[in-house]
Protein backbone atom coordinates (compact mmCIF):
# COMPACT_ATOMS: atom_id res chain seq x y z
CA UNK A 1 -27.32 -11.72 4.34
CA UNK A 2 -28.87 -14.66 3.24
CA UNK A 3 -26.67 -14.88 -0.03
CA UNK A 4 -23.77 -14.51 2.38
CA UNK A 5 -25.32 -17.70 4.85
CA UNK A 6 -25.07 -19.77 1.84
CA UNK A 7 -21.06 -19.09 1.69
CA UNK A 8 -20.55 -20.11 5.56
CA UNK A 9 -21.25 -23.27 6.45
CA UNK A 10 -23.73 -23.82 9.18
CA UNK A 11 -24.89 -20.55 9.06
CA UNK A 12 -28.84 -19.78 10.01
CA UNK A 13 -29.73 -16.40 8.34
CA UNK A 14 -33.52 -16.66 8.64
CA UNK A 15 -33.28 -17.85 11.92
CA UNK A 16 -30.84 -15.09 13.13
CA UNK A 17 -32.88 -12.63 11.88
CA UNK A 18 -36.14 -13.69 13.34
CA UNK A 19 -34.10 -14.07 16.85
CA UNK A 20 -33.29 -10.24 16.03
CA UNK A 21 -37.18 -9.21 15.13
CA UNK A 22 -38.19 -11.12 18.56
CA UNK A 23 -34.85 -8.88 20.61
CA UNK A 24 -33.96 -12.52 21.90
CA UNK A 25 -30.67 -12.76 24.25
CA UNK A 26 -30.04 -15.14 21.54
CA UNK A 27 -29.59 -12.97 19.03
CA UNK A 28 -26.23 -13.28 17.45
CA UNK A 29 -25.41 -9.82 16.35
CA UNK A 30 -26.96 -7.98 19.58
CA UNK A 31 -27.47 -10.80 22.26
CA UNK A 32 -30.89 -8.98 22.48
CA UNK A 33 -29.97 -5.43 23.45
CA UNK A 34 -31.44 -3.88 19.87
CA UNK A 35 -33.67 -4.78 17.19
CA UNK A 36 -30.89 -5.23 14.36
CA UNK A 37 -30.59 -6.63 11.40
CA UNK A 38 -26.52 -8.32 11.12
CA UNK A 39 -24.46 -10.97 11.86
CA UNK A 40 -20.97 -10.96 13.06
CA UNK A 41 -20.29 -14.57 11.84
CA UNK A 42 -20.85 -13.49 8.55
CA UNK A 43 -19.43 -10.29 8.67
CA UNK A 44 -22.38 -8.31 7.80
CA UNK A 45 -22.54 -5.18 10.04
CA UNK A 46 -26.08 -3.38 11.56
CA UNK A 47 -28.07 -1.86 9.28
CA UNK A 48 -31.28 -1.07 10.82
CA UNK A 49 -30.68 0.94 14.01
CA UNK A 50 -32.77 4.37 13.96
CA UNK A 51 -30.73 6.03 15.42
CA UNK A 52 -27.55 5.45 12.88
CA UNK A 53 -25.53 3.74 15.49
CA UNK A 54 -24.16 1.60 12.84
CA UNK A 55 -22.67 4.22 10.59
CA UNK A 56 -19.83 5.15 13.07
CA UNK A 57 -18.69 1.64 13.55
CA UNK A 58 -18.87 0.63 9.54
CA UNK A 59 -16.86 3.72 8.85
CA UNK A 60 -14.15 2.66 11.35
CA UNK A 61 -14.41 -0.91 9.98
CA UNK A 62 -13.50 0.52 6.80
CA UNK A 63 -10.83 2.78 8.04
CA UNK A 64 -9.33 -0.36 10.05
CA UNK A 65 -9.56 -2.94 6.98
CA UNK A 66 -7.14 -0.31 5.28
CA UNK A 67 -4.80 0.15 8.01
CA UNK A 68 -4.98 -3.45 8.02
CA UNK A 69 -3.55 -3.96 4.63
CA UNK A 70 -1.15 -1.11 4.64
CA UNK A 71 0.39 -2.65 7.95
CA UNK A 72 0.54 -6.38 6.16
CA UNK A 73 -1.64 -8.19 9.00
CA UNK A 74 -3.62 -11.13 8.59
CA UNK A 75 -7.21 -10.19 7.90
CA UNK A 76 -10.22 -12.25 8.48
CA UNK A 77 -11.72 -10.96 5.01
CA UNK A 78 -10.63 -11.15 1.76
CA UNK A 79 -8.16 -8.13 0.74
CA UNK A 80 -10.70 -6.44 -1.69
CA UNK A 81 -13.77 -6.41 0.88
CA UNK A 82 -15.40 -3.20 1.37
CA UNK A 83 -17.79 -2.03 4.12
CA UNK A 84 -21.69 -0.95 2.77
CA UNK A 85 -24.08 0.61 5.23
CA UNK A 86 -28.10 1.28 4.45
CA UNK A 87 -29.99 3.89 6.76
CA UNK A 88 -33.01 5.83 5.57
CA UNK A 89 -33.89 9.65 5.93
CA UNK A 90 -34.80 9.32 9.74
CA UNK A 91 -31.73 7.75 10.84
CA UNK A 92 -30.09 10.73 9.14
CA UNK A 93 -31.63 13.21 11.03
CA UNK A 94 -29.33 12.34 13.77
CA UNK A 95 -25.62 13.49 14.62
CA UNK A 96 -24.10 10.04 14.68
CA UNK A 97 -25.08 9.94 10.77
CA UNK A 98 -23.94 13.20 10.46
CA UNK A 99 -20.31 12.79 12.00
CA UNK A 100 -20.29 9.21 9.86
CA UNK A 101 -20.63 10.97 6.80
CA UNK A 102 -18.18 13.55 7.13
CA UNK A 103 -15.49 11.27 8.73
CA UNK A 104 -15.98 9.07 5.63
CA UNK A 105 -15.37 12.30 3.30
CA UNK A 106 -12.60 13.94 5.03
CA UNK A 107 -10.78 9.71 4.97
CA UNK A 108 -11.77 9.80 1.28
CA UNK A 109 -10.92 13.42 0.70
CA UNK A 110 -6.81 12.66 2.15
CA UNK A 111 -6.83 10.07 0.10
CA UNK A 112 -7.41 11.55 -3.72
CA UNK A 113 -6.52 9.59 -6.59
CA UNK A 114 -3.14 10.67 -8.35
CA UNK A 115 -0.10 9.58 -10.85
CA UNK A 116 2.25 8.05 -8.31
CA UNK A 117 5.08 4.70 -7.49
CA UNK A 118 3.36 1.46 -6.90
CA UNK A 119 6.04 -1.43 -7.66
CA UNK A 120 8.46 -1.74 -9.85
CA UNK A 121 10.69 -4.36 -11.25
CA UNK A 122 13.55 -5.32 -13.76
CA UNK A 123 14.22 -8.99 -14.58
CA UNK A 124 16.94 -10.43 -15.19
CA UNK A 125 19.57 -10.53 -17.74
CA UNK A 126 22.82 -12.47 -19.27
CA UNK A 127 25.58 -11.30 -17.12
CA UNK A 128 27.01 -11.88 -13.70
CA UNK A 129 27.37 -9.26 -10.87
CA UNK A 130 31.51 -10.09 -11.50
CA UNK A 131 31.61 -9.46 -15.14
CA UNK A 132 30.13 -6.00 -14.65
CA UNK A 133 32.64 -4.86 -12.31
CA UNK A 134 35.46 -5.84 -14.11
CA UNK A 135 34.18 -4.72 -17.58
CA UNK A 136 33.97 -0.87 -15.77
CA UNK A 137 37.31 0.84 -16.40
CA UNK A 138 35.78 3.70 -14.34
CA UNK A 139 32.51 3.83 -12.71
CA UNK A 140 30.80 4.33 -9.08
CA UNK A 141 29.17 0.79 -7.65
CA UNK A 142 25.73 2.03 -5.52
CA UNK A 143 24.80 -0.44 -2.67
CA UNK A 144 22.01 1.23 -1.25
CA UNK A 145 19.85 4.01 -1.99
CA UNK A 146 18.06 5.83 0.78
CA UNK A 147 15.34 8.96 -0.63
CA UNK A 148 14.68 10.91 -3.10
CA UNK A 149 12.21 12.74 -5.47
CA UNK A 150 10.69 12.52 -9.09
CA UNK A 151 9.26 14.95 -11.23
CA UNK A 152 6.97 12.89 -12.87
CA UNK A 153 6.19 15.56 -15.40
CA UNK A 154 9.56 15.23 -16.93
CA UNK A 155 11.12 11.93 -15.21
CA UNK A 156 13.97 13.86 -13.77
CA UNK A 157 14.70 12.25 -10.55
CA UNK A 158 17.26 12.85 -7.72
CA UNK A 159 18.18 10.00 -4.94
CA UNK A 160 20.54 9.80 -2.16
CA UNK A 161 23.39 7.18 -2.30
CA UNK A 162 23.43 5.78 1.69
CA UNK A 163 26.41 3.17 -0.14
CA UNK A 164 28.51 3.45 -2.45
CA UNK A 165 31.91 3.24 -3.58
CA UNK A 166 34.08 3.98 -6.71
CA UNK A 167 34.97 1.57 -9.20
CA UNK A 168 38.80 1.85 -10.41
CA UNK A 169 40.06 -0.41 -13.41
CA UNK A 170 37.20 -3.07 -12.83
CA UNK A 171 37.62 -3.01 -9.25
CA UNK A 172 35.23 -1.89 -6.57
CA UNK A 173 37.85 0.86 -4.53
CA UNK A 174 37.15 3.79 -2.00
CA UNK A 175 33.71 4.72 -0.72
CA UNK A 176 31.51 7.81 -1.36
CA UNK A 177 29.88 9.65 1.40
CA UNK A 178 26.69 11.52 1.34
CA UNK A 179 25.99 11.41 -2.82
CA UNK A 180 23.18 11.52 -4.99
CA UNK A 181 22.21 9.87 -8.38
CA UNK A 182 20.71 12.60 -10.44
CA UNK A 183 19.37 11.72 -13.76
CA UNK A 184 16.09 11.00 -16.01
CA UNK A 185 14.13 8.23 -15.73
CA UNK A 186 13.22 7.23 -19.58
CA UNK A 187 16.56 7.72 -20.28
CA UNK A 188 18.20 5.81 -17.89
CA UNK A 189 15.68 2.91 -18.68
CA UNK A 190 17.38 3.32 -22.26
CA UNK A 191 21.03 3.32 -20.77
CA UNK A 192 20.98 0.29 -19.16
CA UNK A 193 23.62 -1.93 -20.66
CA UNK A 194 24.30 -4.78 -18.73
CA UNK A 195 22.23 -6.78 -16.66
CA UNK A 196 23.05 -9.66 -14.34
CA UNK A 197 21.34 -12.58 -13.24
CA UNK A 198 21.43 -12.39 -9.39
CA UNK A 199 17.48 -10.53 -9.18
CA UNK A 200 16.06 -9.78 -5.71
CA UNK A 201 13.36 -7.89 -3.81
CA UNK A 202 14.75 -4.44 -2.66
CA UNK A 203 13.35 -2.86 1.10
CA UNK A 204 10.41 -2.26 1.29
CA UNK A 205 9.23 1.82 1.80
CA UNK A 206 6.96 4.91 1.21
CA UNK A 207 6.07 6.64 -1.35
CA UNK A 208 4.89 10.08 -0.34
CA UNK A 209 3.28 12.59 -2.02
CA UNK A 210 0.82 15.47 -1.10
CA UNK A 211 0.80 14.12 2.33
CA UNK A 212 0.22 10.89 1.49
CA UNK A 213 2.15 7.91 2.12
CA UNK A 214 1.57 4.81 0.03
CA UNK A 215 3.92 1.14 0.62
CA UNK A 216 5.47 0.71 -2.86
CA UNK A 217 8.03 -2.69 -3.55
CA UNK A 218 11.15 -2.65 -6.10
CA UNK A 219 13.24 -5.30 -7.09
CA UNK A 220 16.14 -5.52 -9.69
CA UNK A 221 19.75 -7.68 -10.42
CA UNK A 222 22.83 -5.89 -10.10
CA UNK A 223 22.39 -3.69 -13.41
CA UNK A 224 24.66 -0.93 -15.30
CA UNK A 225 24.01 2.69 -16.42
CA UNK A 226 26.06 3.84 -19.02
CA UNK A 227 26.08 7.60 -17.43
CA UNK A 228 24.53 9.34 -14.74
CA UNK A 229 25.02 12.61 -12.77
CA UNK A 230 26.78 12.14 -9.69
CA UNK A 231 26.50 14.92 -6.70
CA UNK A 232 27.66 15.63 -3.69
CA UNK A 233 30.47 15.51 -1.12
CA UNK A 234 33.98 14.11 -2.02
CA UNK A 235 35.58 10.70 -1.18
């Protein structure tokens, strides 16, 4: 905690502890109701109570910094903190320390590491969104995509089409209704042929998986595909 005070300015970590030792209303992490050892100013939580009072409470401070980031609100601590908690063998003896430690391995247990989406990007290229419209004798032009699924074994992939319409002698024509893009992802990659200069950030959305759920980004410029699967219902 000290090597924290020295970070803050006008901090007192000696002093704040002492007040703690001595159970003074002055305290700053328990106004005197417990003999801790914290601060709240410097964001160091409990770590002394017997009774393991402060396990419950760091284990929901680290289940609410994550919720935190996943829901894009302005934290008071930097992005990468994490939450540390000491207790010795008598503080758990007792059921608080007990329910601490399994609700920290059931969070940690829905949470298992595994091949997934993060964020994913293509820059730009040469070519205008115009130029590859008009340069497609035949083609479908996708809008928006809504979801889908990837094996990532193989890279086959299959996404709904929430927008699109066909492209007729370089012109954008009638729309599509309820199709899907099926195709390979290395290969696609590969297939690209055109690429235009108007890049931006797609939606962002969820990648789940196993029951998880994970915010993932995308961006691209208008691009072409020499040849993908189309599916679905008629125009």
């Amino acid at each position: 905690m000290v090597q924290r005070g020295r970070q803050v300015d006008g901090a007192t970590p000696i002093f704040d502890t002492l007040l703690s030792l001595a159970a003074s209303s002055q305290d700053p992490a328990s106004g005197g109701r417990h003999k801790v050892w914290g601060s709240r100013a410097l964001w160091v939580p409990p770590q002394t109570s017997t009774i393991a009072s402060h396990l419950p409470k760091a284990v929901g401070a680290a289940f609410a910094l994550e919720r935190g980031l996943a829901l894009d609100l302005d934290m008071p601590v930097p992005d990468d903190s994490i939450v540390v908690a000491t207790f010795g063998d008598a503080s758990a003896n007792h059921s608080t320390a007990q329910g601490a430690i399994n609700a920290a391995i059931w969070g940690s247990y829905q949470h298992l590491p595994m091949v997934r989406m993060t964020n994913t990007f293509v820059l730009n290229g040469p070519d205008t969104p115009e130029d590859i419209i008009s340069s497609t004798p035949n083609g479908v032009y996708v809008a928006k995509l809504g979801g889908g699924s990837v094996n990532t074994a193989t890279g086959d992939f299959v996404f709904g089409m929430t927008e699109a319409y066909l492209i007729e002698d370089g012109k954008i024509t009638e729309p599509l209704r309820e199709g899907n893009l099926i195709g390979n992802g290395p290969k696609v990659l590969r297939d690209i042929d055109m690429l235009a200069t108007d890049f931006a950030m797609g939606n962002p959305g969820t990648c789940g998986k196993d029951g998880q759920g994970v915010p993932v980004g995308d961006g691209q410029p208008t691009l072409r595909v020499k040849e993908l699967t189309i599916g679905g219902t008629a125009a």
